[in-house]
C-alpha atoms as a PDB file:
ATOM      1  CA  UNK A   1      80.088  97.907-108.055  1.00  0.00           C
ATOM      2  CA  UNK A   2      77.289  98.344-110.488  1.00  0.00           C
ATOM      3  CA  UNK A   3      75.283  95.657-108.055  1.00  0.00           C
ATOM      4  CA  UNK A   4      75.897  98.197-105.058  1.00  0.00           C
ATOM      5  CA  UNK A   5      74.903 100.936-106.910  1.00  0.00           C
ATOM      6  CA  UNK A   6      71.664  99.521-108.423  1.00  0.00           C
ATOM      7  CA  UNK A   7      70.958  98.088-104.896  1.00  0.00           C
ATOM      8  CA  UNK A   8      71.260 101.654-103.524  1.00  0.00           C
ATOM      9  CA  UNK A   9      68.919 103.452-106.089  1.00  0.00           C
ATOM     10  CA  UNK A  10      65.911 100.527-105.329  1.00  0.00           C
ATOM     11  CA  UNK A  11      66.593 101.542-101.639  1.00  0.00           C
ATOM     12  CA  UNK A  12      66.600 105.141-102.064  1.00  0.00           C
ATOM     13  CA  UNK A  13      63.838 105.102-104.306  1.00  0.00           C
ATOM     14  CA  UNK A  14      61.746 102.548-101.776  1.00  0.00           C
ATOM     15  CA  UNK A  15      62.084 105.575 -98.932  1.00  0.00           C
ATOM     16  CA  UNK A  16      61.236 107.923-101.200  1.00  0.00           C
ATOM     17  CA  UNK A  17      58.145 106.587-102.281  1.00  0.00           C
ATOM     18  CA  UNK A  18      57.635 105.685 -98.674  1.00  0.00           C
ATOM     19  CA  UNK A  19      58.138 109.378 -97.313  1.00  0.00           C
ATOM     20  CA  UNK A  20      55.882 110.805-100.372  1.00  0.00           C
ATOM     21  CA  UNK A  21      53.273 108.172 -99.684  1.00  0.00           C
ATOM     22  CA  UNK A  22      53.369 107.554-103.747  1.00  0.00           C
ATOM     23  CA  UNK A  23      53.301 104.095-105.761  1.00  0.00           C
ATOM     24  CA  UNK A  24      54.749 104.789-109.124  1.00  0.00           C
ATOM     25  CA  UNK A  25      58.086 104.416-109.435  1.00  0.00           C
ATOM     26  CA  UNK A  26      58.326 105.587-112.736  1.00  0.00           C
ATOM     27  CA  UNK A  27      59.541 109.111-112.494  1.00  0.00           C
ATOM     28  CA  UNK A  28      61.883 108.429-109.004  1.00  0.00           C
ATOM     29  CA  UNK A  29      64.575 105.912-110.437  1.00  0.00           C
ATOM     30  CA  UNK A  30      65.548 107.940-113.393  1.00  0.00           C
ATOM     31  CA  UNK A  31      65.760 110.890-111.152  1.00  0.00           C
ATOM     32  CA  UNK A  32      67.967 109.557-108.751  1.00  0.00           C
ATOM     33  CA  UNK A  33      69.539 107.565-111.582  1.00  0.00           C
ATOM     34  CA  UNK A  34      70.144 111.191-112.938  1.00  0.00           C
ATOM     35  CA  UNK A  35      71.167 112.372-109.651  1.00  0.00           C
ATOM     36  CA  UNK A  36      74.271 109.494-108.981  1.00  0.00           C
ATOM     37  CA  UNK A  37      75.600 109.570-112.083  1.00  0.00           C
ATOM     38  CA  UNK A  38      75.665 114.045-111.451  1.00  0.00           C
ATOM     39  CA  UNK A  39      77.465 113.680-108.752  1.00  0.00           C
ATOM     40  CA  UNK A  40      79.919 111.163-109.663  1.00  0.00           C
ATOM     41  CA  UNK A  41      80.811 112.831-113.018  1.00  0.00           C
ATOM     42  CA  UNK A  42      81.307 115.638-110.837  1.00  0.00           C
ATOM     43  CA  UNK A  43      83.809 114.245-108.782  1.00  0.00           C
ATOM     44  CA  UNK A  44      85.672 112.587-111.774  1.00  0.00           C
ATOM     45  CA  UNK A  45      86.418 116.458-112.403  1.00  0.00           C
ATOM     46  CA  UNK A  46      88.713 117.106-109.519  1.00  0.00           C
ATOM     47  CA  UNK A  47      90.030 114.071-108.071  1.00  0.00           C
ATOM     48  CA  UNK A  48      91.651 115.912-105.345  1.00  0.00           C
ATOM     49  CA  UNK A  49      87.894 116.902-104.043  1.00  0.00           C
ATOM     50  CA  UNK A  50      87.114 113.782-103.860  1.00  0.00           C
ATOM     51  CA  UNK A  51      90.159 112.385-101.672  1.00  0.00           C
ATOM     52  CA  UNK A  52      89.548 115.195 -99.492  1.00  0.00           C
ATOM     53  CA  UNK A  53      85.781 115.031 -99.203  1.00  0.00           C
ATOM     54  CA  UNK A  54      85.860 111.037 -98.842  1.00  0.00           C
ATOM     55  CA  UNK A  55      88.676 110.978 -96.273  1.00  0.00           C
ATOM     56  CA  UNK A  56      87.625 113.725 -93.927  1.00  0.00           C
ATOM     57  CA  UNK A  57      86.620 112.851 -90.209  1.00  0.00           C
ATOM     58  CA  UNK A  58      83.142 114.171 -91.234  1.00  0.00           C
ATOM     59  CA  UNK A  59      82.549 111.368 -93.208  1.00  0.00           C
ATOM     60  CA  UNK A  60      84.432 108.438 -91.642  1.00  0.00           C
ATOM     61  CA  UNK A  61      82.472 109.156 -88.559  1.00  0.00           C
ATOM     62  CA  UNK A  62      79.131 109.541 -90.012  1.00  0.00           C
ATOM     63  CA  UNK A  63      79.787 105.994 -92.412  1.00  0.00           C
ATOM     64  CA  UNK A  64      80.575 104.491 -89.243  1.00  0.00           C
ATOM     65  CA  UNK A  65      76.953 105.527 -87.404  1.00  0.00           C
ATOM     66  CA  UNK A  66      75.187 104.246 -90.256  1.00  0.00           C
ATOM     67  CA  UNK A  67      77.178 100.852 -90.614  1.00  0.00           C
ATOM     68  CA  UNK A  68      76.069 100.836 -87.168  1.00  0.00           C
ATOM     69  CA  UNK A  69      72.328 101.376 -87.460  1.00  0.00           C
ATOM     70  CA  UNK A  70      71.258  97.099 -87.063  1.00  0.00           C
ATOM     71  CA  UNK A  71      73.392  97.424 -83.874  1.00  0.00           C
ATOM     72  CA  UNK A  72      71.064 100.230 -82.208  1.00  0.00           C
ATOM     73  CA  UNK A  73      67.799  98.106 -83.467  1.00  0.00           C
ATOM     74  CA  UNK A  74      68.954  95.284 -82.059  1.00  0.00           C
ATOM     75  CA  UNK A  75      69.675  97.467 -78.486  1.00  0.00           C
ATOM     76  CA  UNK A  76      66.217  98.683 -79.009  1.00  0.00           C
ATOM     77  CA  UNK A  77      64.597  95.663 -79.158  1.00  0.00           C
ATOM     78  CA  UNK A  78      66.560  94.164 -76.295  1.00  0.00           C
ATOM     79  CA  UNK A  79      65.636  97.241 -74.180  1.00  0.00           C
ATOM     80  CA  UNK A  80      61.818  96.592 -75.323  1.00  0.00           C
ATOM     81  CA  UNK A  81      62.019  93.207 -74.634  1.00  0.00           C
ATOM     82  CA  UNK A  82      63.449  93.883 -70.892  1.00  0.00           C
ATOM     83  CA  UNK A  83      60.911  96.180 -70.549  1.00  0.00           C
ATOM     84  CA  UNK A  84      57.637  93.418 -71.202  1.00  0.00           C
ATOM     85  CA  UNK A  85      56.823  94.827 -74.315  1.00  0.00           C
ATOM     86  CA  UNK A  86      56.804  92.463 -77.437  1.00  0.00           C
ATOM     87  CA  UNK A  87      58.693  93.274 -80.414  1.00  0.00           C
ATOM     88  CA  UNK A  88      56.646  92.982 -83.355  1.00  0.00           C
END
């Protein structure tokens, strides 16, 4: 689980950088380092929040469009490709 979570935090803090069109990354881990571990000491206050946040329809429904996101590049692509365009 650490591995997921680290893995996360590079990947957050990649867009980040990439939306703020910066190239330190000093200052962004440890902020959303800071953030995470917030927000999970914040659920390990109230359980019961977190069962009910983490199994509502909300949730399962937007998890699933994301898991879902290399199957809509890949439909992308195939529509660019039937269209003549190359994919780059």
């Amino acid at each position: 689980m650490f591995i997921h979570g680290s893995v996360l935090i590079y990947i957050a803090c990649k867009c980040t950088l990439y939306l703020t069109n910066r190239k330190k990354t000093k200052a962004v881990i440890p902020i959303l380092t800071l953030c995470s571990i917030t927000i999970a000491y914040l659920y390990t206050l109230n359980i019961a929040n977190y069962l009910r946040d983490f199994t509502s329809y909300l949730i399962m429904y937007s998890w699933l469009f994301i898991e879902c996101i290399p199957v809509y590049y890949f439909i992308a692509a195939f529509i660019r490709s039937k269209l003549g365009r190359t994919v780059k």
